[in-house]
Protein backbone atom coordinates (compact mmCIF):
# COMPACT_ATOMS: atom_id res chain seq x y z
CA UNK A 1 45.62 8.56 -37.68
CA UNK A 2 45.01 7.08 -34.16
CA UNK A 3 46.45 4.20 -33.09
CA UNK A 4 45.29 0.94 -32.00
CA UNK A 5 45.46 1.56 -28.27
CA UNK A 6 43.56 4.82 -28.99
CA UNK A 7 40.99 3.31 -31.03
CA UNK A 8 41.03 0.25 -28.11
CA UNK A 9 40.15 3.10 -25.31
CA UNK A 10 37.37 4.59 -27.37
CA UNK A 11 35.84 1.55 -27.84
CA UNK A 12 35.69 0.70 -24.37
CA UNK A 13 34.63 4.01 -23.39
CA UNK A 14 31.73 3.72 -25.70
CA UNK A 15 30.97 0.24 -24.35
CA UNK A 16 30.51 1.58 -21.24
CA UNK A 17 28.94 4.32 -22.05
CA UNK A 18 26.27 2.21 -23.34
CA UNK A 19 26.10 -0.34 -20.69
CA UNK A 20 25.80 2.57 -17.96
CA UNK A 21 23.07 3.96 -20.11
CA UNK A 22 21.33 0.89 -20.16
CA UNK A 23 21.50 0.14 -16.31
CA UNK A 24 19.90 3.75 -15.73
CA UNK A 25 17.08 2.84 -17.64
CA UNK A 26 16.51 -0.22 -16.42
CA UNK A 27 16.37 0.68 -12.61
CA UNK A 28 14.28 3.48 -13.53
CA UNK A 29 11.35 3.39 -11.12
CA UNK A 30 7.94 2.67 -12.36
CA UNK A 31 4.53 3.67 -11.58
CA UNK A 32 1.88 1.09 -10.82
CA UNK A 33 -1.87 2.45 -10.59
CA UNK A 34 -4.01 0.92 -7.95
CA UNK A 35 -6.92 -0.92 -9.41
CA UNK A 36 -9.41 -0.17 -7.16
CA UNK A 37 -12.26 -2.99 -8.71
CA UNK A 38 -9.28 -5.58 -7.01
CA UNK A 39 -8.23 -3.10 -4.01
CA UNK A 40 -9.80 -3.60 -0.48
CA UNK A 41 -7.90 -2.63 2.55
CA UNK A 42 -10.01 -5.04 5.24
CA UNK A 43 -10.03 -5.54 9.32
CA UNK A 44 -10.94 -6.92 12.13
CA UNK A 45 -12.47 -5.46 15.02
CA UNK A 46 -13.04 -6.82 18.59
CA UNK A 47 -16.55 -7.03 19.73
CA UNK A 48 -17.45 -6.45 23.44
CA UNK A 49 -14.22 -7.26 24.74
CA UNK A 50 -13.60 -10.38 22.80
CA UNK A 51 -17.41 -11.55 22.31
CA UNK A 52 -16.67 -11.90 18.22
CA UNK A 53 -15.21 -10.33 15.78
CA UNK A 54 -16.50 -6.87 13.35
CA UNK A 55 -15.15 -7.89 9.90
CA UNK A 56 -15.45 -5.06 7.51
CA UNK A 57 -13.62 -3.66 4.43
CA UNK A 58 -13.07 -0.09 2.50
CA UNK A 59 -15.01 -0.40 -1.13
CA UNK A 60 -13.67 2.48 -2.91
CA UNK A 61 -10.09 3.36 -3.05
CA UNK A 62 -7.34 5.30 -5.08
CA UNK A 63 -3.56 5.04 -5.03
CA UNK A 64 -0.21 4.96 -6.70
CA UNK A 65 2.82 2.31 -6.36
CA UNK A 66 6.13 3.67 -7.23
CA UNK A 67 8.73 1.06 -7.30
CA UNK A 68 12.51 0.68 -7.87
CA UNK A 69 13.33 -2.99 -8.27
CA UNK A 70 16.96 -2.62 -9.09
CA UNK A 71 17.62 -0.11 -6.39
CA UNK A 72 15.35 -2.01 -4.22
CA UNK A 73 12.96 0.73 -3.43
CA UNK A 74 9.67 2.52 -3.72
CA UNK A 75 6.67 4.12 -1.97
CA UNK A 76 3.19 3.08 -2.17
CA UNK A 77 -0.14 5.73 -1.16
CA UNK A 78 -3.45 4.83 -1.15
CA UNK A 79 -6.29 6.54 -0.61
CA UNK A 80 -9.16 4.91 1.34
CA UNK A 81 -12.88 6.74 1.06
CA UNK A 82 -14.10 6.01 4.58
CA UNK A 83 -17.98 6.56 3.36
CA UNK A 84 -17.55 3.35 1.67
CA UNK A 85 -16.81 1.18 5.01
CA UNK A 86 -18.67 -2.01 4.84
CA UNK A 87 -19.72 -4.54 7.44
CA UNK A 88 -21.79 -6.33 5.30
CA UNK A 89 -24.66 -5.01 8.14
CA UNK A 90 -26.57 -1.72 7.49
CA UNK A 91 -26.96 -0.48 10.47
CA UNK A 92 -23.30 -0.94 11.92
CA UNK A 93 -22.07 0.77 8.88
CA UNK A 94 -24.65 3.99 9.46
CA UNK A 95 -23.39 3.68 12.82
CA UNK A 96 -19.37 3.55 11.75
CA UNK A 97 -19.80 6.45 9.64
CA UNK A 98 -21.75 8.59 12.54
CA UNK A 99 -19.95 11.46 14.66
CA UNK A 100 -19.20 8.95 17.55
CA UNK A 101 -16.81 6.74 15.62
CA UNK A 102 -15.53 7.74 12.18
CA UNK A 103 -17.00 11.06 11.63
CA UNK A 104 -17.09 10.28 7.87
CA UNK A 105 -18.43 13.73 7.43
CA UNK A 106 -15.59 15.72 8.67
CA UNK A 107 -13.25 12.82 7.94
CA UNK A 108 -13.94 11.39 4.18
CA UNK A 109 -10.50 10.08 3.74
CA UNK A 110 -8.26 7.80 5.01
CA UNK A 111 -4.45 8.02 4.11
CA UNK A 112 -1.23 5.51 4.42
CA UNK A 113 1.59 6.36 2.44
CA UNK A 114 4.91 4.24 3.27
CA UNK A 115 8.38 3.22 1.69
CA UNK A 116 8.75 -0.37 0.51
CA UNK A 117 11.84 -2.12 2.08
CA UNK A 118 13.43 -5.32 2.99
CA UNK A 119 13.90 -6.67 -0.78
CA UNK A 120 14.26 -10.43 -0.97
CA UNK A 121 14.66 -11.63 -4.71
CA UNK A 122 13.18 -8.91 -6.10
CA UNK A 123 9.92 -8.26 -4.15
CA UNK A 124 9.53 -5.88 -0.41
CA UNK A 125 8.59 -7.38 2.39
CA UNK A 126 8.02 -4.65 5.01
CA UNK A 127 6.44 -1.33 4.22
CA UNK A 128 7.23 1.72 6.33
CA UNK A 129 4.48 4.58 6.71
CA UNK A 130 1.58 6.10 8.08
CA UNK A 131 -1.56 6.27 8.60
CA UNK A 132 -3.73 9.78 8.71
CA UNK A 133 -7.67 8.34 10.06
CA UNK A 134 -10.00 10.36 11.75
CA UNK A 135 -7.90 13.31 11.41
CA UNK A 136 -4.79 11.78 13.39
CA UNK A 137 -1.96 10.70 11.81
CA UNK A 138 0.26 8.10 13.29
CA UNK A 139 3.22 5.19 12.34
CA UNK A 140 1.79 2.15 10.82
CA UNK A 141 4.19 -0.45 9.71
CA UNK A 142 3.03 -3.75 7.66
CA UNK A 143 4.63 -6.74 6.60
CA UNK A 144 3.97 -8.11 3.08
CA UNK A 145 3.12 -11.58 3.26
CA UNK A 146 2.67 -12.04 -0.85
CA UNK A 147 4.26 -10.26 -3.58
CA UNK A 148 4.15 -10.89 -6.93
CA UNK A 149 4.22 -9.23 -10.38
CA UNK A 150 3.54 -10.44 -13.78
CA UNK A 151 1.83 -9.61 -17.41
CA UNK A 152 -2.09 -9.73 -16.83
CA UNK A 153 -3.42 -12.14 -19.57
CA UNK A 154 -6.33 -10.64 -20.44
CA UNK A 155 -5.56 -6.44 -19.96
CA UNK A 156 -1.81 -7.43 -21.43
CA UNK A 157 -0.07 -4.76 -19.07
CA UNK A 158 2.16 -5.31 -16.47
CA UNK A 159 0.52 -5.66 -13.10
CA UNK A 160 1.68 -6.18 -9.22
CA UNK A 161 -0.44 -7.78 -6.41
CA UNK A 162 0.21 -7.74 -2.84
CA UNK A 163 -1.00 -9.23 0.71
CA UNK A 164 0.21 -6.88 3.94
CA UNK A 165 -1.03 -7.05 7.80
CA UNK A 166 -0.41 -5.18 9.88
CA UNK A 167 -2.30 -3.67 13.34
CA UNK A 168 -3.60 -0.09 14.75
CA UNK A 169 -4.84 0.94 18.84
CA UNK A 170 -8.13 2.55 17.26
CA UNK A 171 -7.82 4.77 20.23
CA UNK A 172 -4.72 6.55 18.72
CA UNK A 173 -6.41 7.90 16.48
CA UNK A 174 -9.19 9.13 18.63
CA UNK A 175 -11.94 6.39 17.49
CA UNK A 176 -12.52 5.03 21.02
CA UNK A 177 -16.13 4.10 21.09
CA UNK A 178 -17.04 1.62 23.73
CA UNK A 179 -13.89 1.16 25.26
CA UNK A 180 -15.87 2.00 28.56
CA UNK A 181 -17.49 -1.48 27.89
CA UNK A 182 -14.19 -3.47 27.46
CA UNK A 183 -14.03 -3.47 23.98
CA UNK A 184 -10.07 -4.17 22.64
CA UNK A 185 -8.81 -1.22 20.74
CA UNK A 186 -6.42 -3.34 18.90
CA UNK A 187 -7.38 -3.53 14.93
CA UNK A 188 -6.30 -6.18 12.88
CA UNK A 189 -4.98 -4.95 9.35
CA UNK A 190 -5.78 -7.35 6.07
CA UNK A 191 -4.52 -5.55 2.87
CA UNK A 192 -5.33 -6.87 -0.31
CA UNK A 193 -4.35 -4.94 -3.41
CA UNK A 194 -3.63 -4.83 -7.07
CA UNK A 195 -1.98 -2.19 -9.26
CA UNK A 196 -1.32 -1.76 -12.88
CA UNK A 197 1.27 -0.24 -15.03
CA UNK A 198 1.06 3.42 -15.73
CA UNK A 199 2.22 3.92 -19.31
């Protein structure tokens, strides 16, 4: 028959057993699909060399948000379908998708895939990656400027949202149309997304 000290170190063995079992599940990372009906990676573009601004968005994107909140980490790739760029004008968006800029017919498909970083209470901050456009691939880094995640009250499954910026030379990637006529290469980045739980 064991004694009490025995029967003591079981105990606690199993205790902590259980509680190390527990904290593996609970930082295990979790997969967030991007909703792409609430998903719009948007920009700004310089006009003849500050003249006015080219607002446009991406309509149609695809993605995945992996994320770690214990552990503070996680990755985040989305997909961006270039044919679906959108100035809200007709004929700049013919003209964005044509051989001279985008070259949407060699290059469907935009790409960033980056590492979320810089936890503070639970939610990144920062996000590490890249950027593959026009066939170039090249370090983007954005800041997240709003972070939050919560039970969505009418689809009643866990959902994250997030505002990012961040900027791009257009020229690194090869899309250097006009620059012969002053316009600024720099491109503002506005990133607006939402992702739900993957069960």
């Amino acid at each position: 028959m064991k004694n009490g000290n025995q029967i003591k170190s079981i105990l606690l063995g199993a205790i902590c057993f259980i509680t190390l079992s527990v904290g593996a599940v609970s930082a295990a990372p979790v997969t967030y699909k991007i909703d792409a009906s609430h998903t719009y990676p948007s920009f700004e573009a310089d006009h003849m060399g500050g003249l006015s601004l080219w607002r446009g968005k991406v309509n149609s994107n695809s993605g995945t948000v992996v994320m770690d909140v214990e552990a503070e980490s996680g990755t985040v790739e989305v997909i961006m379908d270039m044919t679906t760029i959108d100035f809200g004008h007709d004929k700049m968006n013919d003209h964005a998708k044509a051989e001279d800029i985008l070259n949407v017919e060699k290059y469907p498909n935009a790409t960033y895939t980056g590492t979320l970083g810089n936890f503070v209470d639970g939610s990144p901050t920062t996000v590490e990656g890249e950027l593959t456009l026009h066939g170039v691939t090249k370090p983007v880094n954005l800041e997240i400027t709003r972070f939050k995640c919560m039970v969505h009250p009418m689809k009643k499954v866990d959902v994250c949202g997030a505002d990012a910026v961040g900027s791009i030379d257009r020229s690194d990637f090869g899309v250097d149309y006009a620059k012969a006529y002053g316009f600024d290469m720099g491109v503002k980045l506005l990133i607006s997304i939402e992702a739900a739980i993957q069960k």
